[in-house]
C-alpha atoms as a PDB file:
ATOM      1  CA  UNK A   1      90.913 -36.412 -43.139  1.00  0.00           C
ATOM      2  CA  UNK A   2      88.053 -35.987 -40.639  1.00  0.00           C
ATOM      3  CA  UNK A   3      86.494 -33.238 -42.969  1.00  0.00           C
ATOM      4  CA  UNK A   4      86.982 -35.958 -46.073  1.00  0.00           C
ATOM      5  CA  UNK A   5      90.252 -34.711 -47.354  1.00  0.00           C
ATOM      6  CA  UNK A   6      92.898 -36.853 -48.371  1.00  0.00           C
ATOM      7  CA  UNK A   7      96.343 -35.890 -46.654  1.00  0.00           C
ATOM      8  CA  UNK A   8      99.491 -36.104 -48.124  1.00  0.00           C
ATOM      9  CA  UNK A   9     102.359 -36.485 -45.622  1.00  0.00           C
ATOM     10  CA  UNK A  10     106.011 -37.404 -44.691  1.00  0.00           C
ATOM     11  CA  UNK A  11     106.422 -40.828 -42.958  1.00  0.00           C
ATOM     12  CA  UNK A  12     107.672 -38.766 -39.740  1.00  0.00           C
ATOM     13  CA  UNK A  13     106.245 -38.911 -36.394  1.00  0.00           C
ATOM     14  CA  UNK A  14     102.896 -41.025 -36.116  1.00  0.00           C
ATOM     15  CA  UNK A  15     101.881 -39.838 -39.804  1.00  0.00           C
ATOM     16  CA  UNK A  16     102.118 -43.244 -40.874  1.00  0.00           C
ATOM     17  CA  UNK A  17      99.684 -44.617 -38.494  1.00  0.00           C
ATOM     18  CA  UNK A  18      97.423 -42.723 -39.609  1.00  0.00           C
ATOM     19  CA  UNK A  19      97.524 -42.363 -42.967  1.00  0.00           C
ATOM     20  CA  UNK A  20      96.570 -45.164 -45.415  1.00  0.00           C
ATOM     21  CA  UNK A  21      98.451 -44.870 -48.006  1.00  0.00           C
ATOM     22  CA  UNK A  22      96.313 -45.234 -51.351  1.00  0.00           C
ATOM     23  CA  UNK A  23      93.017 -45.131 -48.564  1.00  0.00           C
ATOM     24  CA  UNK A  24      93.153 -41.525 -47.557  1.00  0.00           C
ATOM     25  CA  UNK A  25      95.639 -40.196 -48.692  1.00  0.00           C
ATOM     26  CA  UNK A  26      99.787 -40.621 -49.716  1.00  0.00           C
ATOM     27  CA  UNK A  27     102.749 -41.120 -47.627  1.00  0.00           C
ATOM     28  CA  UNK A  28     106.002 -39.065 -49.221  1.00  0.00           C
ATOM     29  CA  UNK A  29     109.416 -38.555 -49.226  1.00  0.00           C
ATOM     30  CA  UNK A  30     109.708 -34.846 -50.963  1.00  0.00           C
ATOM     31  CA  UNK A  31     108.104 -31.950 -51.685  1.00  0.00           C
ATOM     32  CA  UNK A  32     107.926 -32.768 -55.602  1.00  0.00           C
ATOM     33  CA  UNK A  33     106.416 -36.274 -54.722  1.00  0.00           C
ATOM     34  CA  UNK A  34     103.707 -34.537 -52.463  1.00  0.00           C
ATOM     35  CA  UNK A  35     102.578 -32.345 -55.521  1.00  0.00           C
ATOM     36  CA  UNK A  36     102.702 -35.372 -57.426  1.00  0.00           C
ATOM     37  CA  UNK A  37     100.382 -37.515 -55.243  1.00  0.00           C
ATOM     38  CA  UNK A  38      98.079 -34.420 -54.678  1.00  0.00           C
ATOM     39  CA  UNK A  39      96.940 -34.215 -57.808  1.00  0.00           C
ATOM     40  CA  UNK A  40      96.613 -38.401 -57.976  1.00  0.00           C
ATOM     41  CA  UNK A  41      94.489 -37.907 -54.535  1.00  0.00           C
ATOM     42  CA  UNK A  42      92.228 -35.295 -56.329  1.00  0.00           C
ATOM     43  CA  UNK A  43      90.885 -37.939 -59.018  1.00  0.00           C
ATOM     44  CA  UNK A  44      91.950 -41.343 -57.012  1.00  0.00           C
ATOM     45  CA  UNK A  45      91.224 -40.722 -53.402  1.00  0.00           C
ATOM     46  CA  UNK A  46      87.657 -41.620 -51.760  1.00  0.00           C
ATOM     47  CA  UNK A  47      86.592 -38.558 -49.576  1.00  0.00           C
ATOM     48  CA  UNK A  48      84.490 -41.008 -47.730  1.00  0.00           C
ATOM     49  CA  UNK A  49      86.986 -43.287 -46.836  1.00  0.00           C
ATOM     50  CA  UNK A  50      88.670 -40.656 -45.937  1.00  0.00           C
ATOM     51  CA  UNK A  51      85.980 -39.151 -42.982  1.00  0.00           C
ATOM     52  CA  UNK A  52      85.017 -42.782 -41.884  1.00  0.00           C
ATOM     53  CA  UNK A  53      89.048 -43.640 -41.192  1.00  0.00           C
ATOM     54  CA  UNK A  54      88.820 -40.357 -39.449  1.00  0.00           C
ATOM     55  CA  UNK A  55      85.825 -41.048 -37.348  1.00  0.00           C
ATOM     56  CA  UNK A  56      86.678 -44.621 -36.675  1.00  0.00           C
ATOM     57  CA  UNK A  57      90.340 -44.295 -35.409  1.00  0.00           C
ATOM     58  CA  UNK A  58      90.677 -40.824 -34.520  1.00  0.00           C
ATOM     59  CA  UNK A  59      86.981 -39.297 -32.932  1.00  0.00           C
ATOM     60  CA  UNK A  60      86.703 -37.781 -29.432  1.00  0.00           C
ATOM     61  CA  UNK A  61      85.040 -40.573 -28.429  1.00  0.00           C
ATOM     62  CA  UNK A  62      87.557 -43.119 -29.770  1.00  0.00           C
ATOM     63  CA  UNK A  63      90.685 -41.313 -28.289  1.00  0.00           C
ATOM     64  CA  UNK A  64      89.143 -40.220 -25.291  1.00  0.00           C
ATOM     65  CA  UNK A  65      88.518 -43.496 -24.639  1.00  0.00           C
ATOM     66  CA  UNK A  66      91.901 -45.366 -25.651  1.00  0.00           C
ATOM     67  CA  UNK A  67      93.570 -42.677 -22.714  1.00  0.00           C
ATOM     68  CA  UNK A  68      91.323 -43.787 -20.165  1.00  0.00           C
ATOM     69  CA  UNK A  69      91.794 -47.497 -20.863  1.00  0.00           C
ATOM     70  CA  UNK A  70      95.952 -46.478 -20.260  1.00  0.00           C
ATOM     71  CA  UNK A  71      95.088 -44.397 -17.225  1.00  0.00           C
ATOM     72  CA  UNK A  72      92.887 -47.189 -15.688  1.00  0.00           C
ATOM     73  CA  UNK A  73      96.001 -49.779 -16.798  1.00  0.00           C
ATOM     74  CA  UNK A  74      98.857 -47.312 -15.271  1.00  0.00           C
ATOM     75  CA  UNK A  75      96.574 -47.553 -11.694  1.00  0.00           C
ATOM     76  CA  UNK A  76      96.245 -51.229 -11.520  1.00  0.00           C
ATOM     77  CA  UNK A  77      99.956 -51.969 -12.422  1.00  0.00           C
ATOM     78  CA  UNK A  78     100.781 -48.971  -9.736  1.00  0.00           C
ATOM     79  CA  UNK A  79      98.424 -50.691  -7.212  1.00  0.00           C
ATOM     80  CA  UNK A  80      99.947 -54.673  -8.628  1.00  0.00           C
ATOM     81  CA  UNK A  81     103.537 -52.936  -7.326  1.00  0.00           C
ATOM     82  CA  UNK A  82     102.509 -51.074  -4.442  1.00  0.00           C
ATOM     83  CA  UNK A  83     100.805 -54.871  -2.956  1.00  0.00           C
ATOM     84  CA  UNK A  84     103.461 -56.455  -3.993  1.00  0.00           C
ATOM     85  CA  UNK A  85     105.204 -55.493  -0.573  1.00  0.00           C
ATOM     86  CA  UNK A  86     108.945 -54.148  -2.202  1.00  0.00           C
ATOM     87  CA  UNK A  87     109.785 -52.763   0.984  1.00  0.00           C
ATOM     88  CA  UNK A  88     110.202 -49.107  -0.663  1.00  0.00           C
END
């Protein structure tokens, strides 16, 4: 996706999440409807919408980012608890 290819993929895992189906690219259920939808992506499929999903969701910078906001959120609950006086 990031290099503007549409992907064709099960809807296992966190596939769905980032595929858009009919966007960039086709969620399936078999091997015969992935060959199906491959050739549809070919002739139906943006390439650009494709690389600016990619770039918007998915960059370094993006995800990078997104685990620091849940490391910084992990140490203030931790430090909420640990001033909370539990006696542990």
């Amino acid at each position: 996706m990031a290099r503007g290819v549409p992907v064709i993929a099960t809807w296992r895992g966190a596939l769905p999440e980032i595929v858009e189906p009919g966007v960039t690219g086709y969620l399936v259920d078999s091997v015969a409807e992935g060959a199906a939808r491959a050739r549809e992506a070919i002739t139906h499929i943006d390439r650009r919408a494709c690389f600016e999903r990619a770039c918007a969701r998915f960059s370094w910078e993006v995800t990078g980012r997104a685990y620091l906001d849940l490391i910084w959120q992990a140490l203030r609950e931790s430090a909420t608890e640990q001033s909370s006086g539990d006696g542990s």
